[in-house]
C-alpha atoms as a PDB file:
ATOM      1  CA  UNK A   1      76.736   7.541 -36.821  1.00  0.00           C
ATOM      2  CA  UNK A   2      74.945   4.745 -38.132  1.00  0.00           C
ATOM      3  CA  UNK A   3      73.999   1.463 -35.914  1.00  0.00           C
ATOM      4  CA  UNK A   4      73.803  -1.843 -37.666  1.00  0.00           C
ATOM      5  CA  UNK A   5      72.906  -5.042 -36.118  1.00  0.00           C
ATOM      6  CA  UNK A   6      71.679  -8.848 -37.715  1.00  0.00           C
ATOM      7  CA  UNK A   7      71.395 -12.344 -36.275  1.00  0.00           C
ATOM      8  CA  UNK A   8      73.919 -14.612 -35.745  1.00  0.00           C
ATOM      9  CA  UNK A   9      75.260 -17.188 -38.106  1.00  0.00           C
ATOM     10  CA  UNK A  10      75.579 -20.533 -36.410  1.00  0.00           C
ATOM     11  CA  UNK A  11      77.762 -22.193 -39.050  1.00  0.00           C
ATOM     12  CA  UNK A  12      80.330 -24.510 -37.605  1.00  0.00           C
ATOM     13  CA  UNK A  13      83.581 -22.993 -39.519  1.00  0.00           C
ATOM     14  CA  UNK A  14      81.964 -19.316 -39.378  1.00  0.00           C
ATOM     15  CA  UNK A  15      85.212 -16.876 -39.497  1.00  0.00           C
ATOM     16  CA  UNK A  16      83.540 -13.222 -39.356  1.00  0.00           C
ATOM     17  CA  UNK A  17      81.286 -10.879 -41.127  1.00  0.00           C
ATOM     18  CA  UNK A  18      82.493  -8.048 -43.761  1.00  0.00           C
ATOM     19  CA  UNK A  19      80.252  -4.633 -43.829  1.00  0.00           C
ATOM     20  CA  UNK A  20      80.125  -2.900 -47.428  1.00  0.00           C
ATOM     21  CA  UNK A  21      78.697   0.440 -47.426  1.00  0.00           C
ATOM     22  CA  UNK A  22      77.633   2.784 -50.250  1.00  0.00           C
ATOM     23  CA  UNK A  23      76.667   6.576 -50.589  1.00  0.00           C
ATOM     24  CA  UNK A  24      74.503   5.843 -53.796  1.00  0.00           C
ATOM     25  CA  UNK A  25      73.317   2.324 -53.706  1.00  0.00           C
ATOM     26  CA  UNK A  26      75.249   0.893 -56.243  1.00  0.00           C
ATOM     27  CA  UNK A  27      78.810   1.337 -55.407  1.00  0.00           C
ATOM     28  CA  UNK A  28      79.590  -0.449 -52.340  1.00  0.00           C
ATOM     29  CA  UNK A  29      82.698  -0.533 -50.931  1.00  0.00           C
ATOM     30  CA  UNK A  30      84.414  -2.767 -48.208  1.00  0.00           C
ATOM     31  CA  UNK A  31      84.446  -0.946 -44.248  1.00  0.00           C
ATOM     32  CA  UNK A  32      84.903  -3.301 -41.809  1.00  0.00           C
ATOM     33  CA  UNK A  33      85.285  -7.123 -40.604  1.00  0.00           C
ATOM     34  CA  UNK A  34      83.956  -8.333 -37.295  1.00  0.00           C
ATOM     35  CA  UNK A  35      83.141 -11.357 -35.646  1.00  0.00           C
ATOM     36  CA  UNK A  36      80.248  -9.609 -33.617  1.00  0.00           C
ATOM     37  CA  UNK A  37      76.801  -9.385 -35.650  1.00  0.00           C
ATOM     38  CA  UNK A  38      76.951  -5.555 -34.969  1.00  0.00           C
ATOM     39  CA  UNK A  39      78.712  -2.757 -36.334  1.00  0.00           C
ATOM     40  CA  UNK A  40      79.024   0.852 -35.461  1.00  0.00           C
ATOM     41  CA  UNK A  41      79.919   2.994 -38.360  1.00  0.00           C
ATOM     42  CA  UNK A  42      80.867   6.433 -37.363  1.00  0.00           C
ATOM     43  CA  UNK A  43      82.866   9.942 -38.423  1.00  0.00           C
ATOM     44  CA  UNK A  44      79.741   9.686 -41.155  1.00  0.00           C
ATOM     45  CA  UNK A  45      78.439  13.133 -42.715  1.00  0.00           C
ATOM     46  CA  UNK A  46      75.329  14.585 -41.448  1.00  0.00           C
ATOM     47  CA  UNK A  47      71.924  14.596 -43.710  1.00  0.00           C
ATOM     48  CA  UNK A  48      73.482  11.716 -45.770  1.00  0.00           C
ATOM     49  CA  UNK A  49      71.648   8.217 -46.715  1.00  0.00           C
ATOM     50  CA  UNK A  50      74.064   5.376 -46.613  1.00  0.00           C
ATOM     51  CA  UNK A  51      73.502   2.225 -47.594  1.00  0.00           C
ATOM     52  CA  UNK A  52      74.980  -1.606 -46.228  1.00  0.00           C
ATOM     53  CA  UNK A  53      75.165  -4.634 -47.434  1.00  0.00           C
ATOM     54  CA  UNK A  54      76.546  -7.826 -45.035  1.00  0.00           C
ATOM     55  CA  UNK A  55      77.901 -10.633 -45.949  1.00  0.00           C
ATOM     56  CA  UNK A  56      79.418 -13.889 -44.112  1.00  0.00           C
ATOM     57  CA  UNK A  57      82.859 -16.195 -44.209  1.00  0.00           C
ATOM     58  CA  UNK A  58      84.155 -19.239 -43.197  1.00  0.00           C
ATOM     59  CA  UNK A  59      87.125 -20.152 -42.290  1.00  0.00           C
ATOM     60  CA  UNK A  60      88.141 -21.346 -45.254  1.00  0.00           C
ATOM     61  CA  UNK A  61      87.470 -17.808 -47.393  1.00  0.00           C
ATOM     62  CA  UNK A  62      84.017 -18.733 -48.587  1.00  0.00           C
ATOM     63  CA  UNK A  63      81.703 -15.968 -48.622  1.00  0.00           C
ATOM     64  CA  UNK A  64      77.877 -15.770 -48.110  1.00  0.00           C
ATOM     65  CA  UNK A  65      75.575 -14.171 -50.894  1.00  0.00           C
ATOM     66  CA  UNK A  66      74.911 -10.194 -49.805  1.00  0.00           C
ATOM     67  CA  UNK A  67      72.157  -9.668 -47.141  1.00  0.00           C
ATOM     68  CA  UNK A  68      69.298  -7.805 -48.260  1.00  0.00           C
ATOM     69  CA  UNK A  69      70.021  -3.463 -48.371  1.00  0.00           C
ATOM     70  CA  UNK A  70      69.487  -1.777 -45.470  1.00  0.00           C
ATOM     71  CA  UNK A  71      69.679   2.187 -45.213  1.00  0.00           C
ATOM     72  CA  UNK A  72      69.478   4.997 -42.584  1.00  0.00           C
ATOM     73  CA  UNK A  73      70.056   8.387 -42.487  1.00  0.00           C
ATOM     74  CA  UNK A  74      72.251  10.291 -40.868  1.00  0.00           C
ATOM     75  CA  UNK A  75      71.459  13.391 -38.587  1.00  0.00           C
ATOM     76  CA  UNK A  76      72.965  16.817 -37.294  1.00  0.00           C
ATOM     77  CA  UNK A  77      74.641  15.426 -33.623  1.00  0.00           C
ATOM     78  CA  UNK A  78      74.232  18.095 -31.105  1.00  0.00           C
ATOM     79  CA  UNK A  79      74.613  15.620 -28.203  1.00  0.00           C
ATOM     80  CA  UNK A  80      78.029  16.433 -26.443  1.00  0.00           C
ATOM     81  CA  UNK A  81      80.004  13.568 -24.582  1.00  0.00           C
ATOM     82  CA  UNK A  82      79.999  13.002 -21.020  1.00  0.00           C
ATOM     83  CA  UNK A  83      82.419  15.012 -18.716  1.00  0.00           C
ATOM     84  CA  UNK A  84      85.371  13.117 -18.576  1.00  0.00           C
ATOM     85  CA  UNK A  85      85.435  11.399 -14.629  1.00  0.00           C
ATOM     86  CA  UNK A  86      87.675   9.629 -12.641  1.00  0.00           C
ATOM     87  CA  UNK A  87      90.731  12.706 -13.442  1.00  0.00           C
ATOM     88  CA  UNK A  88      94.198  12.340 -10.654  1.00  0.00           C
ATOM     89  CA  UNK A  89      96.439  14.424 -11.158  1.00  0.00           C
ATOM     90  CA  UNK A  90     100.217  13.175 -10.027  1.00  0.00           C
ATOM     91  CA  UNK A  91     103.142  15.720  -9.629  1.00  0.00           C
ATOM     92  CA  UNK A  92     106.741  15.325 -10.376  1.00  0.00           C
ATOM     93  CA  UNK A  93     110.110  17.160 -10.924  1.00  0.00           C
ATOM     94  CA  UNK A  94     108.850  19.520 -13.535  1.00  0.00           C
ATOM     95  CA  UNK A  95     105.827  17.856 -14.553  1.00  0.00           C
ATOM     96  CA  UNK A  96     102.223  16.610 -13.976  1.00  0.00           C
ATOM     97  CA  UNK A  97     101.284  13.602 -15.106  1.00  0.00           C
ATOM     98  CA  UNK A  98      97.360  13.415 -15.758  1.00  0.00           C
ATOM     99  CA  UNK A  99      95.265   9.917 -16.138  1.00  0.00           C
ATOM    100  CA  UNK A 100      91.125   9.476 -15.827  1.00  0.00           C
ATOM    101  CA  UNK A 101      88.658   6.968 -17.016  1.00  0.00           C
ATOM    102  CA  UNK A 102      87.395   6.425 -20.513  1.00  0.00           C
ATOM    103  CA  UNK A 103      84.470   7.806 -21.979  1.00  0.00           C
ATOM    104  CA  UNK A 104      82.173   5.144 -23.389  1.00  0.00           C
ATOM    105  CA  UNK A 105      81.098   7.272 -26.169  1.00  0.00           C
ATOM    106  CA  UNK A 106      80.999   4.793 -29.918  1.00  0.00           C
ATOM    107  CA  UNK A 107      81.444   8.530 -31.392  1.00  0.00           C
ATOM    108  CA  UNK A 108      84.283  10.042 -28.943  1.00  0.00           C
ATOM    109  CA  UNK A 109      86.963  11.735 -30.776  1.00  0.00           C
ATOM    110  CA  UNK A 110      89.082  12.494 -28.138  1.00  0.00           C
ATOM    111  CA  UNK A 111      90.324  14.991 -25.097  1.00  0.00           C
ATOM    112  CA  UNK A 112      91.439  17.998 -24.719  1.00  0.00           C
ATOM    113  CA  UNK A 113      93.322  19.465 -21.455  1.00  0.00           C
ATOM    114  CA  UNK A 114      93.086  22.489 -19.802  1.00  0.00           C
ATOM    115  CA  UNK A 115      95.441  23.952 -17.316  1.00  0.00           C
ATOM    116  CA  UNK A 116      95.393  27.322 -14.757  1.00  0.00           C
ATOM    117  CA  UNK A 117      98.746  28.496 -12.708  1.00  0.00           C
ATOM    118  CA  UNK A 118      95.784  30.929 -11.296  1.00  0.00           C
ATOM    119  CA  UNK A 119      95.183  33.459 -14.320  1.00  0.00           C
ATOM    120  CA  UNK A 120      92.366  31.340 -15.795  1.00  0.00           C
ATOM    121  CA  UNK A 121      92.367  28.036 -17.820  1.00  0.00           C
ATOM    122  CA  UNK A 122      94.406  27.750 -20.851  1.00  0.00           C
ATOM    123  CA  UNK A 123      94.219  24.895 -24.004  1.00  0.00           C
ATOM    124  CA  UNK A 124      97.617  22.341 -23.710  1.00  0.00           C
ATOM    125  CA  UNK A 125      96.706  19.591 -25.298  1.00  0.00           C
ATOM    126  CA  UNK A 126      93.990  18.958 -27.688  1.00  0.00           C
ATOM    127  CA  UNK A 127      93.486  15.644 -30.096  1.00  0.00           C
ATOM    128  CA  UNK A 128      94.590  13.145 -27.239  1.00  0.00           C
ATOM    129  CA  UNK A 129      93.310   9.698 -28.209  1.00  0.00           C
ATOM    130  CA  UNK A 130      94.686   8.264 -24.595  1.00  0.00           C
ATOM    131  CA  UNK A 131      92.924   8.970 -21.658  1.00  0.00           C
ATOM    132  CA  UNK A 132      96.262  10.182 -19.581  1.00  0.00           C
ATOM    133  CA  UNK A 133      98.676  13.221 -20.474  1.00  0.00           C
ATOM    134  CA  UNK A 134     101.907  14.053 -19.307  1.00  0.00           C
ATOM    135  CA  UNK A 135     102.508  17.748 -19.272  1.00  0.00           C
ATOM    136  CA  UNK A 136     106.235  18.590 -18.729  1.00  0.00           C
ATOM    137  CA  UNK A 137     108.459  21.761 -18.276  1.00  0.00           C
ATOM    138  CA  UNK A 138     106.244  23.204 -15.010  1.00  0.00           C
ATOM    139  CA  UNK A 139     107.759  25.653 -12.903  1.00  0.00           C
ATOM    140  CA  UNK A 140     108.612  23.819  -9.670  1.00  0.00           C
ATOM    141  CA  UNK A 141     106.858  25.102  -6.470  1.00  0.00           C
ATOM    142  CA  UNK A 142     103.799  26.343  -8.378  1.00  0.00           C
ATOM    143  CA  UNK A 143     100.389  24.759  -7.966  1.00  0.00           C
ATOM    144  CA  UNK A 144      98.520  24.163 -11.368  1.00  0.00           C
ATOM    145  CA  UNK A 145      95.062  22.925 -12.106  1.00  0.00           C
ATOM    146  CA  UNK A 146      93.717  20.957 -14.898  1.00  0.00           C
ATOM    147  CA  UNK A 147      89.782  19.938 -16.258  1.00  0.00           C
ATOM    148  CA  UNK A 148      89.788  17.429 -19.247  1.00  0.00           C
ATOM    149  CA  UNK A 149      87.341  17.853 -21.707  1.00  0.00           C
ATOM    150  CA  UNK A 150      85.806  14.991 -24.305  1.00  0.00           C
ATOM    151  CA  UNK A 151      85.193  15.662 -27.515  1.00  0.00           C
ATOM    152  CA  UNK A 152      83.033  13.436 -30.390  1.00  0.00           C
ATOM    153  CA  UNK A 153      83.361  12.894 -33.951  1.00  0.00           C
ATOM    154  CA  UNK A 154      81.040  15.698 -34.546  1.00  0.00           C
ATOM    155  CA  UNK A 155      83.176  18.420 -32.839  1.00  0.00           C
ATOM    156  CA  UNK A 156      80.761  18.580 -29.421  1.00  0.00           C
ATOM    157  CA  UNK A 157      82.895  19.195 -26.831  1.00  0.00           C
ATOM    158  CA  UNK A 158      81.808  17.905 -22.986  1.00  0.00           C
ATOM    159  CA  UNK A 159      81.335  20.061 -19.518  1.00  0.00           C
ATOM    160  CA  UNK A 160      84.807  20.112 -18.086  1.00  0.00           C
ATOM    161  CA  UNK A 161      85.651  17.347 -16.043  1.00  0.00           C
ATOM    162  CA  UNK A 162      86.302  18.400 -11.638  1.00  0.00           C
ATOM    163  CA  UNK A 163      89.131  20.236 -11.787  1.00  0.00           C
ATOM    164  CA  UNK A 164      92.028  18.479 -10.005  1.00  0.00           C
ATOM    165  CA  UNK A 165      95.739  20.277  -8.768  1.00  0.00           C
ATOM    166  CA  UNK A 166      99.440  18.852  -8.225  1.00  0.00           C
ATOM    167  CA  UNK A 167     102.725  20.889  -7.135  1.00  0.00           C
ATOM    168  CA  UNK A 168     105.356  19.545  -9.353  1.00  0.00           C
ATOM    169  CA  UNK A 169     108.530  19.684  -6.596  1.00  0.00           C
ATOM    170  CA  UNK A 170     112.519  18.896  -7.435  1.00  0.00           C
ATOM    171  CA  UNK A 171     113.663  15.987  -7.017  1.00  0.00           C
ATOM    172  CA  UNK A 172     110.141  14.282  -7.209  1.00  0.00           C
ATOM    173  CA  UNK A 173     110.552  10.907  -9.173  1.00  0.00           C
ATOM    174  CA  UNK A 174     109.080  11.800 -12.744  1.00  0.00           C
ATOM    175  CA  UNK A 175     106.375   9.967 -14.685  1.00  0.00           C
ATOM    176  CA  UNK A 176     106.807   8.303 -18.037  1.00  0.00           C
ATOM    177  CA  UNK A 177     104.418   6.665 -20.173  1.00  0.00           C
ATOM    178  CA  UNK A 178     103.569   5.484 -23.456  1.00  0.00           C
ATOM    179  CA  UNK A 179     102.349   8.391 -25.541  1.00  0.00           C
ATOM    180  CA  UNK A 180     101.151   6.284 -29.109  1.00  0.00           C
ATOM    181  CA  UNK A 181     101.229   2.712 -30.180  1.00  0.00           C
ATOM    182  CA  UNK A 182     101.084   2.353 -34.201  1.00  0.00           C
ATOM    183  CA  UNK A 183     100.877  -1.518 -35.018  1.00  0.00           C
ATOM    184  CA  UNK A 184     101.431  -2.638 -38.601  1.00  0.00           C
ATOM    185  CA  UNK A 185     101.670  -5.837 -40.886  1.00  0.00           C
ATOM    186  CA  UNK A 186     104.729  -7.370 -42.093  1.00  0.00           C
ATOM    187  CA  UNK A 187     104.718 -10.312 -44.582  1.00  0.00           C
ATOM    188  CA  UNK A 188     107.441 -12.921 -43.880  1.00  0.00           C
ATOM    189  CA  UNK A 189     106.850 -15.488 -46.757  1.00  0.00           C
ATOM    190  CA  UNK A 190     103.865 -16.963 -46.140  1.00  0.00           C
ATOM    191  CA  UNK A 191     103.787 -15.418 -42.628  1.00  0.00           C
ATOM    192  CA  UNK A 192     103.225 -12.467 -40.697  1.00  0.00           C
ATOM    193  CA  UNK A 193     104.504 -10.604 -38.175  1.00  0.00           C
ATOM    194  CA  UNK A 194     102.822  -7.503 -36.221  1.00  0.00           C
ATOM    195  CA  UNK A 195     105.107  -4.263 -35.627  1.00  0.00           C
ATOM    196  CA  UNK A 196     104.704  -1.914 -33.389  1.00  0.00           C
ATOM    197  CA  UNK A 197     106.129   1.801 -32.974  1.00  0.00           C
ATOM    198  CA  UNK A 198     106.289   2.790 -29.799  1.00  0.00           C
ATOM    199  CA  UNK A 199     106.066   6.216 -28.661  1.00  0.00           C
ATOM    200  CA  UNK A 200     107.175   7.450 -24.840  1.00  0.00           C
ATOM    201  CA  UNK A 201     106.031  10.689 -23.388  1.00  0.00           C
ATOM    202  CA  UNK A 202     108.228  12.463 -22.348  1.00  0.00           C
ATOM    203  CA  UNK A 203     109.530  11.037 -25.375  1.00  0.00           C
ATOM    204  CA  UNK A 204     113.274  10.251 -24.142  1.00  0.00           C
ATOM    205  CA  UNK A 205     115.649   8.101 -25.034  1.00  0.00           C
ATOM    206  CA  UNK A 206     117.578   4.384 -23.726  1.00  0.00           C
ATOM    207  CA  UNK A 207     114.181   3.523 -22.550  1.00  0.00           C
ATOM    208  CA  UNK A 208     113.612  -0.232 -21.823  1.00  0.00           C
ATOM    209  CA  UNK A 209     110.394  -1.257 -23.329  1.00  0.00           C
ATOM    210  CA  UNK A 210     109.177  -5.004 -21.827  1.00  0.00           C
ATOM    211  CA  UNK A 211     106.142  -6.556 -23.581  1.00  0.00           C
ATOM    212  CA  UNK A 212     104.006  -9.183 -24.411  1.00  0.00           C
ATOM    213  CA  UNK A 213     102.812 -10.252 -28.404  1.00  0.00           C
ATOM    214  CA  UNK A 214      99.691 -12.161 -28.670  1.00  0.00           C
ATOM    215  CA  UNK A 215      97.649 -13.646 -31.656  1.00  0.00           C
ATOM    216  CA  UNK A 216      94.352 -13.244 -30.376  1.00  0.00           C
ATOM    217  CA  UNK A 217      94.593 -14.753 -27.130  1.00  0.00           C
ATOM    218  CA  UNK A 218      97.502 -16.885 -27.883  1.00  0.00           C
ATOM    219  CA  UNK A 219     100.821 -16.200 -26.793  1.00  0.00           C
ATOM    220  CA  UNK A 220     103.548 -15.580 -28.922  1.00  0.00           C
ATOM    221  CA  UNK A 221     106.411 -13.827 -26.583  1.00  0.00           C
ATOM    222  CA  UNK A 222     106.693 -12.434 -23.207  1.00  0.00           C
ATOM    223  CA  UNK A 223     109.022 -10.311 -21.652  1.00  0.00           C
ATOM    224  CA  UNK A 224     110.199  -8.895 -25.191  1.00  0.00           C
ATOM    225  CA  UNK A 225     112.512  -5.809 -24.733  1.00  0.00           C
ATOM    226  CA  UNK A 226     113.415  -2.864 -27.009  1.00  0.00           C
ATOM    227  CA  UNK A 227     115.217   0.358 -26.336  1.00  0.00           C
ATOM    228  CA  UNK A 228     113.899   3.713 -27.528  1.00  0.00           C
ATOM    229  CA  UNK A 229     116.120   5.931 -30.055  1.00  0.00           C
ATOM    230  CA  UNK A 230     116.785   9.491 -29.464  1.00  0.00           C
ATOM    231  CA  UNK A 231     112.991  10.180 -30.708  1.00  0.00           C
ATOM    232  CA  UNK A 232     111.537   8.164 -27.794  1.00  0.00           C
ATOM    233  CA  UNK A 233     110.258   5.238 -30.065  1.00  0.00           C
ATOM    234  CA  UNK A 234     111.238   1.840 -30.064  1.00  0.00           C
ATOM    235  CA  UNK A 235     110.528  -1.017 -33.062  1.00  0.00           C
ATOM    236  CA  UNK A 236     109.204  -3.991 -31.641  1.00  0.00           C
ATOM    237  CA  UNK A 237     108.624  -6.936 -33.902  1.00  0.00           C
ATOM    238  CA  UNK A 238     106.843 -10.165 -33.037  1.00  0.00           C
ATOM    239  CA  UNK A 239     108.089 -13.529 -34.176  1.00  0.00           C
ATOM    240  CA  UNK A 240     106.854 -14.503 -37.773  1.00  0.00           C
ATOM    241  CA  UNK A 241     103.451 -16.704 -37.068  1.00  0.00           C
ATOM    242  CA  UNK A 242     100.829 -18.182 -39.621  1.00  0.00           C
ATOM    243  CA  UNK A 243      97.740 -16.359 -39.226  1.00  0.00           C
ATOM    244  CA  UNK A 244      94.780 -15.879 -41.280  1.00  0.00           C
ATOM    245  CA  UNK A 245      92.462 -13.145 -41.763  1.00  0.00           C
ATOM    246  CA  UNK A 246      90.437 -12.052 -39.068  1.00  0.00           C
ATOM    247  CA  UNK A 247      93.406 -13.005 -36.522  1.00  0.00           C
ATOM    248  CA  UNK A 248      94.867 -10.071 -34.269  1.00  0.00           C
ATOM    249  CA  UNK A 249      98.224  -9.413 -33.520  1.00  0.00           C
ATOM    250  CA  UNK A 250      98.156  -7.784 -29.885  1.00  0.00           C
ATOM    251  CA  UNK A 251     101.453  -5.848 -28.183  1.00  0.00           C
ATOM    252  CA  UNK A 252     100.892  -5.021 -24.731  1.00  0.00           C
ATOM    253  CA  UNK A 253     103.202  -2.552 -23.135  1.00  0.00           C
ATOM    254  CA  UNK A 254     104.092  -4.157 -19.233  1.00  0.00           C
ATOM    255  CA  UNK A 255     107.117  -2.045 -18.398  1.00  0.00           C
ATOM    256  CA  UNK A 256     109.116   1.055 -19.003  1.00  0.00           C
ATOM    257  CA  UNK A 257     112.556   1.680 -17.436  1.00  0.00           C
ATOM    258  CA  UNK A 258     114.745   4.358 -17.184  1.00  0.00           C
ATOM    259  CA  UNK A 259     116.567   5.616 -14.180  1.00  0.00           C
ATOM    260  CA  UNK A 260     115.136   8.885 -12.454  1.00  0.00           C
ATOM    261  CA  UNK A 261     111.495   7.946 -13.623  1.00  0.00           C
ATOM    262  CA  UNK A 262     108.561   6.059 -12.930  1.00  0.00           C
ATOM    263  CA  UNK A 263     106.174   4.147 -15.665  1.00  0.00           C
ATOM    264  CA  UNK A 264     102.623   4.896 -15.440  1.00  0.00           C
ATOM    265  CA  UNK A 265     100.792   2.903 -17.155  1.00  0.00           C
ATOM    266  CA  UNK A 266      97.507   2.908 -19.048  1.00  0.00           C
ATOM    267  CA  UNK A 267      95.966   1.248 -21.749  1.00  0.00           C
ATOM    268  CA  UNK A 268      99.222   0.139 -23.054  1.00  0.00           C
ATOM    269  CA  UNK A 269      97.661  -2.209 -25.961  1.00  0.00           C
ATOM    270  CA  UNK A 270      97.688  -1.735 -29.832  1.00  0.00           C
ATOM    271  CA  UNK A 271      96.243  -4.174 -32.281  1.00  0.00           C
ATOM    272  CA  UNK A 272      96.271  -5.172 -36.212  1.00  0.00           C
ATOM    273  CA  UNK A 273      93.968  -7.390 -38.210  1.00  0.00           C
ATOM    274  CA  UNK A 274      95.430  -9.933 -41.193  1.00  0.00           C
ATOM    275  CA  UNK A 275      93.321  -8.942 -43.818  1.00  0.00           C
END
């Protein structure tokens, strides 16, 4: 992982800040655009010197001559994530729905779950990118157990989290949440529109999915409804807006209904940038 930072511009019409990086110092190639004067560039090799350059735009497309180079190297990361915290552990018929805090970690990679009927902790889930998982098709009337475990880009895995227990029961009302959020651009003429796929877990389907589309902070629909297909994703398009690049388009997940279970929500958001 590799830290960059530089002082602020203090143009009027400033828009945001493009990172270039290169592996040799001569071919630099685009990474990133932010608005913040700081980047953290990460998922790098180990014992590798990369190179950046910076440069500025305004809201009209005008870009700043490159900064000067800057270059760091890279080092072997034996420094393991914190323990996941924060872990509940919520029983219903059949399943146990799991949701803790997120790990602050710039580097995290994501989680892994482990769960014990008794006879010692087993992998379920590995790869989660959400800090919640649902895990379905229990045995009714037995206790389990779970720990959660982080994991960074560099493959070191965290202490186990406190172990936490539910007794899935029948008839309990079930949990259902969103399991992935994948946000794309569309062009519409000379507009754009975000689209989201929306994916439930369990992933079921005639799902009612109610949410709100933003541009940045501005609102562009609320209440916006879509049903999920037999896969357990829904489609959800925003209206076609002007937007230029640097703007957001921003889906945030406020409801899912279908009869027998209960949403649970998380960090329902997912996000695009216009280029």
């Amino acid at each position: 992982m590799v830290s960059l930072e530089w002082d602020d511009n203090l143009e009027w019409d400033f828009s945001d800040y493009i990172v270039y990086r290169s592996a040799d110092n001569s071919d630099f190639g685009e990474i990133a655009v932010t608005t913040e004067s700081a980047y953290v560039d990460g998922g790098l090799a180990e014992n590798v010197t990369y190179y950046y350059i910076v440069i500025a735009r305004d809201a009209a497309g005008n870009c700043s001559a490159d900064s000067e180079i800057t270059w760091a190297t890279t080092t072997s990361d034996t420094t393991p994530p914190a323990a996941p915290s924060g872990v509940m552990a919520t029983a219903g018929d059949g399943q146990v729905s799991l949701d803790w805090d997120d790990n602050p970690e710039a580097d995290l990679a994501g989680y892994m779950v482990y769960r014990s009927d008794g006879d010692g902790y087993q992998l379920v889930a590995t790869g989660l990118l959400e800090s919640r998982y649902l895990d379905a098709g229990l045995i009714n009337g037995t206790t389990y157990s779970y720990v959660v475990r982080a994991v960074d880009a560099s493959g070191n895995p965290s202490a186990d989290s406190e172990s936490v227990s539910a007794t899935p029961e029948a008839g309990a009302t079930q949990s259902i949440a969103v399991g992935s959020i994948f946000v794309e651009l569309v062009s519409a003429g000379r507009n754009w529109k975000g689209q989201a796929t929306v994916t439930l877990a369990p992933a079921l389907a005639n799902a009612t999915i109610t949410c709100n589309w933003y541009l940045d902070t501005d609102i562009l629909a609320t209440g916006q409804t879509a049903i999920t297909d037999a896969s357990g994703q829904a489609v959800i398009v925003s209206v076609p807006t002007k937007a230029v690049s640097g703007q957001r388009f921003i889906i945030e997940i406020t409801d899912v209904a279908l009869t027998g279970y209960e949403y649970a929500p998380g960090t329902d958001t997912g996000e695009i940038s216009v280029p």
